[in-house]
C-alpha atoms as a PDB file:
ATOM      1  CA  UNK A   1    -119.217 -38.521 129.646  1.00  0.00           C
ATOM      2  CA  UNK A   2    -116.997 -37.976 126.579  1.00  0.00           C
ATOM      3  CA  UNK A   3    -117.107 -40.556 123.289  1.00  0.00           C
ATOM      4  CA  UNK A   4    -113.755 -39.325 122.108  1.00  0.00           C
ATOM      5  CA  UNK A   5    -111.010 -42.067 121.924  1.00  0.00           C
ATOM      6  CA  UNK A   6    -108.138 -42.199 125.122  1.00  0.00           C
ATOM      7  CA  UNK A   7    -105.436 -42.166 122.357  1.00  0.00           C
ATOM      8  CA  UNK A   8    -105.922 -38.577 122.270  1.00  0.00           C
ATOM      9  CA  UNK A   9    -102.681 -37.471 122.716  1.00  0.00           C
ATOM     10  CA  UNK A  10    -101.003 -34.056 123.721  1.00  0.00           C
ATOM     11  CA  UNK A  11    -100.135 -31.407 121.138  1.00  0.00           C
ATOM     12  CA  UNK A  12     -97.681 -29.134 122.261  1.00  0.00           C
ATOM     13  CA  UNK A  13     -98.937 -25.702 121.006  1.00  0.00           C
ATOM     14  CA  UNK A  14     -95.717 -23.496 121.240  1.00  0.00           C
ATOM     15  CA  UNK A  15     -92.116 -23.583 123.081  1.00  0.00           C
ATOM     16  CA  UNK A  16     -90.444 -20.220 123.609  1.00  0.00           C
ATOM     17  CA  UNK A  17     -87.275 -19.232 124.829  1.00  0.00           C
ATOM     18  CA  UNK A  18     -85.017 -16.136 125.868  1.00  0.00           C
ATOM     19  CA  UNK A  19     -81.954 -15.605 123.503  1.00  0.00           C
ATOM     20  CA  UNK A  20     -79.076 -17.629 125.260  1.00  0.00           C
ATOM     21  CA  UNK A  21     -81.142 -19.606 127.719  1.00  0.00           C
ATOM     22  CA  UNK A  22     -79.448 -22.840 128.682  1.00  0.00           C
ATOM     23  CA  UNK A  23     -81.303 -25.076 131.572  1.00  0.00           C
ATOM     24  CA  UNK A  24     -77.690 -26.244 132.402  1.00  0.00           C
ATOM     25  CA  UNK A  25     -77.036 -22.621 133.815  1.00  0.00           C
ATOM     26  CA  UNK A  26     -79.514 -23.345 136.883  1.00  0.00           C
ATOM     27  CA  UNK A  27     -79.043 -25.805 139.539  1.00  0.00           C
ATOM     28  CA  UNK A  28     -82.369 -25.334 141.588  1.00  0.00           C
ATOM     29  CA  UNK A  29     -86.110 -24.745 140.967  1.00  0.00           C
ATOM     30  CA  UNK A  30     -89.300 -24.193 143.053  1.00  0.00           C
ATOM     31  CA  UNK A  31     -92.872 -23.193 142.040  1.00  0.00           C
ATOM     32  CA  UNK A  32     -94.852 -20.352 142.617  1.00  0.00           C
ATOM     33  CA  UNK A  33     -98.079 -20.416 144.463  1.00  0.00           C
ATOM     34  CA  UNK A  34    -100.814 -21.849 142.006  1.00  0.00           C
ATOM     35  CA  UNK A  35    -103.989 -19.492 142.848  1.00  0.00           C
ATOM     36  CA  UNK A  36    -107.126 -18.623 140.365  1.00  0.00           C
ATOM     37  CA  UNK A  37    -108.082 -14.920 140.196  1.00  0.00           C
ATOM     38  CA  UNK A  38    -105.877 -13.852 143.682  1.00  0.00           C
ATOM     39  CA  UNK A  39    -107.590 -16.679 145.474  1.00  0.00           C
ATOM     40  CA  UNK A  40    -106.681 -20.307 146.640  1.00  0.00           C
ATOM     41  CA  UNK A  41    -107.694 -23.269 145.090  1.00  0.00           C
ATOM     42  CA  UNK A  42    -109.700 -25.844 145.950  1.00  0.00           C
ATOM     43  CA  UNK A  43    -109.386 -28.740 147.113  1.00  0.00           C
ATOM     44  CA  UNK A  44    -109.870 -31.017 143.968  1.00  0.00           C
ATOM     45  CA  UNK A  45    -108.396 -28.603 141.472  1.00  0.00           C
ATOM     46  CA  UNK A  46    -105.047 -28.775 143.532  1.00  0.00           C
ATOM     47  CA  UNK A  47    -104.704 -32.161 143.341  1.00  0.00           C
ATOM     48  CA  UNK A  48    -104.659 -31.965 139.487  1.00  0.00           C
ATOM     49  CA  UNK A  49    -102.402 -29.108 139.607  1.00  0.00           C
ATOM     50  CA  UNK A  50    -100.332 -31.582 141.497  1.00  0.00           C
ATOM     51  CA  UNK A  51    -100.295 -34.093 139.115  1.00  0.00           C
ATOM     52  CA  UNK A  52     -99.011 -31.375 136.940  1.00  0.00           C
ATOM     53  CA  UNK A  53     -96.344 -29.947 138.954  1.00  0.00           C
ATOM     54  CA  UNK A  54     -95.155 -34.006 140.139  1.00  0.00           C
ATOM     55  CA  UNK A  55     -94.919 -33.842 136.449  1.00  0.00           C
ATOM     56  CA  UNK A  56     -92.540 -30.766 135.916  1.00  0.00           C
ATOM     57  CA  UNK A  57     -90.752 -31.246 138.947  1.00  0.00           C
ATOM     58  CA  UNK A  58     -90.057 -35.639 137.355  1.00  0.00           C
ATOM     59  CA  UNK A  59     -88.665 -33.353 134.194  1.00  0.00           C
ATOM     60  CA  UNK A  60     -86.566 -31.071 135.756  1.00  0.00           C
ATOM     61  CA  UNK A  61     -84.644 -33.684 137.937  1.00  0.00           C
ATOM     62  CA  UNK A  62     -84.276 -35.810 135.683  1.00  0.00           C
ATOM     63  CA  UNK A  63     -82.674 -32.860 133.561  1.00  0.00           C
ATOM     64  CA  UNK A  64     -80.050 -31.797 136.685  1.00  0.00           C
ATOM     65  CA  UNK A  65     -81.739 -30.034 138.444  1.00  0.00           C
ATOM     66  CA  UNK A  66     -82.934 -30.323 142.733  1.00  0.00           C
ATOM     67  CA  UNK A  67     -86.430 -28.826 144.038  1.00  0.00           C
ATOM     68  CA  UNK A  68     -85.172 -26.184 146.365  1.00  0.00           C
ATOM     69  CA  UNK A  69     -87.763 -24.278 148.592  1.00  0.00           C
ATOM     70  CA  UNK A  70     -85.233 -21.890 149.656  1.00  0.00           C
ATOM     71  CA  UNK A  71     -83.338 -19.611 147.401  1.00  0.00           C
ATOM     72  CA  UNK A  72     -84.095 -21.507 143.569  1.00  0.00           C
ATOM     73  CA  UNK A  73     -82.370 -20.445 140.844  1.00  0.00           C
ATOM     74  CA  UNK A  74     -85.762 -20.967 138.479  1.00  0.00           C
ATOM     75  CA  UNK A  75     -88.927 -20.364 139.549  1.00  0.00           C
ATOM     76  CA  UNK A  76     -91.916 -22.013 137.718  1.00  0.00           C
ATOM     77  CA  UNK A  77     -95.333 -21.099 136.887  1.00  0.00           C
ATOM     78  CA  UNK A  78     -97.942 -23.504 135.897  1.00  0.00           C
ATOM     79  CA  UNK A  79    -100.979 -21.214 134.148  1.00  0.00           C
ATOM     80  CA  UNK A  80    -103.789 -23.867 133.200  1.00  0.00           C
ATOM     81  CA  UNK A  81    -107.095 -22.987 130.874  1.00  0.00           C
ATOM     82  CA  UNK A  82    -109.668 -25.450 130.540  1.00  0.00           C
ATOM     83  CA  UNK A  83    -112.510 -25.365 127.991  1.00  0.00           C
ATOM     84  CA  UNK A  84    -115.704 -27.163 127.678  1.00  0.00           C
ATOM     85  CA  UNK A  85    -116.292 -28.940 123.684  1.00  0.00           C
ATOM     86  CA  UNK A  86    -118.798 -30.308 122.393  1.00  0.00           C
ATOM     87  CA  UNK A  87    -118.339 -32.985 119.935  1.00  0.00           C
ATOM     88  CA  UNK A  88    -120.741 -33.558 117.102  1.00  0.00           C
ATOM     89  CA  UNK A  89    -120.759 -35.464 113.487  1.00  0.00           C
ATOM     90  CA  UNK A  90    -122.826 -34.123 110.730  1.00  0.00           C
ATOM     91  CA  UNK A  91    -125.716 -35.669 109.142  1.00  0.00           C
ATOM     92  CA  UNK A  92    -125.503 -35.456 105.417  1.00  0.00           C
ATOM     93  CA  UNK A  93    -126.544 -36.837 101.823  1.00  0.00           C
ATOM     94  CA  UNK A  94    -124.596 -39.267  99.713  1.00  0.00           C
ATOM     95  CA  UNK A  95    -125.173 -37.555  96.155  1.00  0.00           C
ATOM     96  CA  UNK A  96    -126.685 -40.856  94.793  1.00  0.00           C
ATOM     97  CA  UNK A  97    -128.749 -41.131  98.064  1.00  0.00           C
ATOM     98  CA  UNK A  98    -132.750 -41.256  97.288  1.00  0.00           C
ATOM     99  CA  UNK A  99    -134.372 -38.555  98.581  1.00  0.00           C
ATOM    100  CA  UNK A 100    -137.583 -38.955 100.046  1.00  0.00           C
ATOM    101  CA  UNK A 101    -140.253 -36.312 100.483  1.00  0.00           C
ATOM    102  CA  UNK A 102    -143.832 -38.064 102.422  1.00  0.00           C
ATOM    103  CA  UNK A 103    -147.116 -36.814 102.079  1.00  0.00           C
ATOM    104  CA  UNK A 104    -146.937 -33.681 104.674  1.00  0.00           C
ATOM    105  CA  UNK A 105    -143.810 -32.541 102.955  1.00  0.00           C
ATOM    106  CA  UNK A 106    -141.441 -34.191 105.532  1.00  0.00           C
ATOM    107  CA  UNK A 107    -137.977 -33.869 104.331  1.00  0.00           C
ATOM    108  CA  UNK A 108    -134.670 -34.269 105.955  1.00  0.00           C
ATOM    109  CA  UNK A 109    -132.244 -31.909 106.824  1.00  0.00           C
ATOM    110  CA  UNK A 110    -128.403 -31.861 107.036  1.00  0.00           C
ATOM    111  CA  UNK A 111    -127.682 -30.422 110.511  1.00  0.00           C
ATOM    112  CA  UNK A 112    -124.601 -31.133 113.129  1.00  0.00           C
ATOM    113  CA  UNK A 113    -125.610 -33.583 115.989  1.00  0.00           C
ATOM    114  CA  UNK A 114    -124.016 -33.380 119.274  1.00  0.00           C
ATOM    115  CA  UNK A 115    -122.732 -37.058 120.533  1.00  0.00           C
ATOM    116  CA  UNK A 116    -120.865 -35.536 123.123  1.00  0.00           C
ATOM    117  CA  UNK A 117    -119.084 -33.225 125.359  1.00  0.00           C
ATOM    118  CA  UNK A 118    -115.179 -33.071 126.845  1.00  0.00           C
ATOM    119  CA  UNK A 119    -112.676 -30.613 128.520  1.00  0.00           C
ATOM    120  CA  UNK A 120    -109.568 -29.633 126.683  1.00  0.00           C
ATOM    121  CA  UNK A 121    -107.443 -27.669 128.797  1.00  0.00           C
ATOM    122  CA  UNK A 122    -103.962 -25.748 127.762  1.00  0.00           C
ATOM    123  CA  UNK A 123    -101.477 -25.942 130.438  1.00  0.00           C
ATOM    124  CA  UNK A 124     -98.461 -23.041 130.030  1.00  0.00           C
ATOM    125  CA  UNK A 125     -94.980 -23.606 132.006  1.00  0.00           C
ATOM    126  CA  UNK A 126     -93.162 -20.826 132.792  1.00  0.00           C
ATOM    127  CA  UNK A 127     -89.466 -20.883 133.626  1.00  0.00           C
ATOM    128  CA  UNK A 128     -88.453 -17.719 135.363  1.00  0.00           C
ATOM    129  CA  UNK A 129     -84.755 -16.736 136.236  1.00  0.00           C
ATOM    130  CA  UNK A 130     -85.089 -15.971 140.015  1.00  0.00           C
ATOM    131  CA  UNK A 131     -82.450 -13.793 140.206  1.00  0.00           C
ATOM    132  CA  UNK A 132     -83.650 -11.417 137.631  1.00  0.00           C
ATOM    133  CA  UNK A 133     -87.483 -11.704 137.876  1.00  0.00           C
ATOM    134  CA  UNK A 134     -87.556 -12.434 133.978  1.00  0.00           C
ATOM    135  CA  UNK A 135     -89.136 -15.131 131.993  1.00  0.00           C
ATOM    136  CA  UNK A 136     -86.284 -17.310 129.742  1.00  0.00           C
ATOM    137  CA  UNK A 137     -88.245 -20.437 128.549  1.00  0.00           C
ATOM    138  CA  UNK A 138     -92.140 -21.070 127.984  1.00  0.00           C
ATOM    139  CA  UNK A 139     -94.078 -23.713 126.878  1.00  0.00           C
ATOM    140  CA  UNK A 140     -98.116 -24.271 125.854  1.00  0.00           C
ATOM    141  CA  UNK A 141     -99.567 -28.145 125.486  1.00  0.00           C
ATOM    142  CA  UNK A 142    -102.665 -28.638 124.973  1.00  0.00           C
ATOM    143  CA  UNK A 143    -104.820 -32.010 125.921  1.00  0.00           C
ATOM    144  CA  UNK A 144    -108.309 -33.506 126.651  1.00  0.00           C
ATOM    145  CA  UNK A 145    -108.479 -33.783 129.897  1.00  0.00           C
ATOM    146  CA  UNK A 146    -109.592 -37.608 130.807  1.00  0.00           C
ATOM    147  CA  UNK A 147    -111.912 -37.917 133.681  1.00  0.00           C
ATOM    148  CA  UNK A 148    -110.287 -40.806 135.656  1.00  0.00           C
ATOM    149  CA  UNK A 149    -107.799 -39.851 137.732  1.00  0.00           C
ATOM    150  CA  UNK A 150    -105.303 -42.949 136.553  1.00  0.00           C
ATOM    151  CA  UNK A 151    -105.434 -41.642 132.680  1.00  0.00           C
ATOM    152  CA  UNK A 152    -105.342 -38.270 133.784  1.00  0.00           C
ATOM    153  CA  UNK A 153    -101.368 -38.795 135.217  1.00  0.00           C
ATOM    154  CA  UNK A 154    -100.818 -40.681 132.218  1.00  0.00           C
ATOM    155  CA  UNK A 155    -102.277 -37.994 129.745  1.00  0.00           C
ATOM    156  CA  UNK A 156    -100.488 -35.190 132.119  1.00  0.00           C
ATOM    157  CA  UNK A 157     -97.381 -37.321 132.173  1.00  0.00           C
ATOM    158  CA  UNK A 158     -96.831 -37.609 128.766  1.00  0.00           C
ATOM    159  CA  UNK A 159     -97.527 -34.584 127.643  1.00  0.00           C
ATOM    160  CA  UNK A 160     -95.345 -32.892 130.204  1.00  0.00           C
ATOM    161  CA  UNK A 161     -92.289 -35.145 128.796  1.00  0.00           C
ATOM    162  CA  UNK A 162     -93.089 -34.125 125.457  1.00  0.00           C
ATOM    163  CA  UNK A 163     -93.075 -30.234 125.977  1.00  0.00           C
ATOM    164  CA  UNK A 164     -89.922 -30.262 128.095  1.00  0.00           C
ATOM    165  CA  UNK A 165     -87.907 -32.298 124.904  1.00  0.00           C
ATOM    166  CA  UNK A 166     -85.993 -29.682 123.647  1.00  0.00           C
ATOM    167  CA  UNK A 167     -84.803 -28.317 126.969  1.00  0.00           C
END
């Protein structure tokens, strides 16, 4: 179970795009198929990735354009990374702290203490003209992912809004 505070917000990492890319040139998008090394995914991963594609696809309609399974103009593709962290705090000495040495030479040691451990994962949109096979906008957030379901739309939400801004 992570310590760290749910205010942890999302940072977006980096925002890319193709010299003269303009969203309001495409009028349809659809995904491609969300697999991990060639295969399917499983059951409970996909339903996060769907949080995170009900997420793009809330963006991109709201920004013009209409989820199209046939025949998009932009294709999409969601790469996601997760990471396991460890959180610690260190244990140190005030300078005017007394120092205490007992009779068997016990002493105390500064030393990092683990209090505990999260997932951060990085989620990377792609935006891919359809038409010409080639990449024209990406975008990298990074987030800790919550473990409840409700704060993980939130968390997903959010940060999904903030890294489609400047589109």
């Amino acid at each position: 179970m992570s310590s760290l505070p749910a205010c942890i917000s999302t940072r977006v990492k980096s925002t890319q795009a193709a010299p003269g890319f303009a969203l309001t040139k495409y009028k349809t998008f659809n995904f491609y198929e969300v697999t991990t090394n060639g295969e399917p995914v499983d059951e409970s991963y996909q339903n996060r990735i769907n949080i995170l594609k009900n997420a793009v696809q809330e963006e991109l309609m709201a920004k013009g354009l209409s989820l199209s399974p046939t025949n998009p103009d932009l294709l999409v593709n969601i790469g996601v990374v997760t990471t396991e962290k460890v959180q610690t705090r260190q244990t140190n000495f005030r300078e005017d702290a007394p120092r205490y040495i007992g009779q068997r030479r016990y002493t105390w040691q500064s030393r990092e203490i683990e209090v505990g451990r999260y997932k951060q994962g990085t989620a990377t949109i792609d935006l891919v003209d359809a038409k010409n096979n080639a990449m024209i906008w990406q975008g990298s957030a990074e987030a800790v992912i919550p473990e409840k379901e409700a704060q993980l739309q939130k968390t997903v939400t959010a940060g999904i809004t903030k890294l489609f801004a400047g589109l």
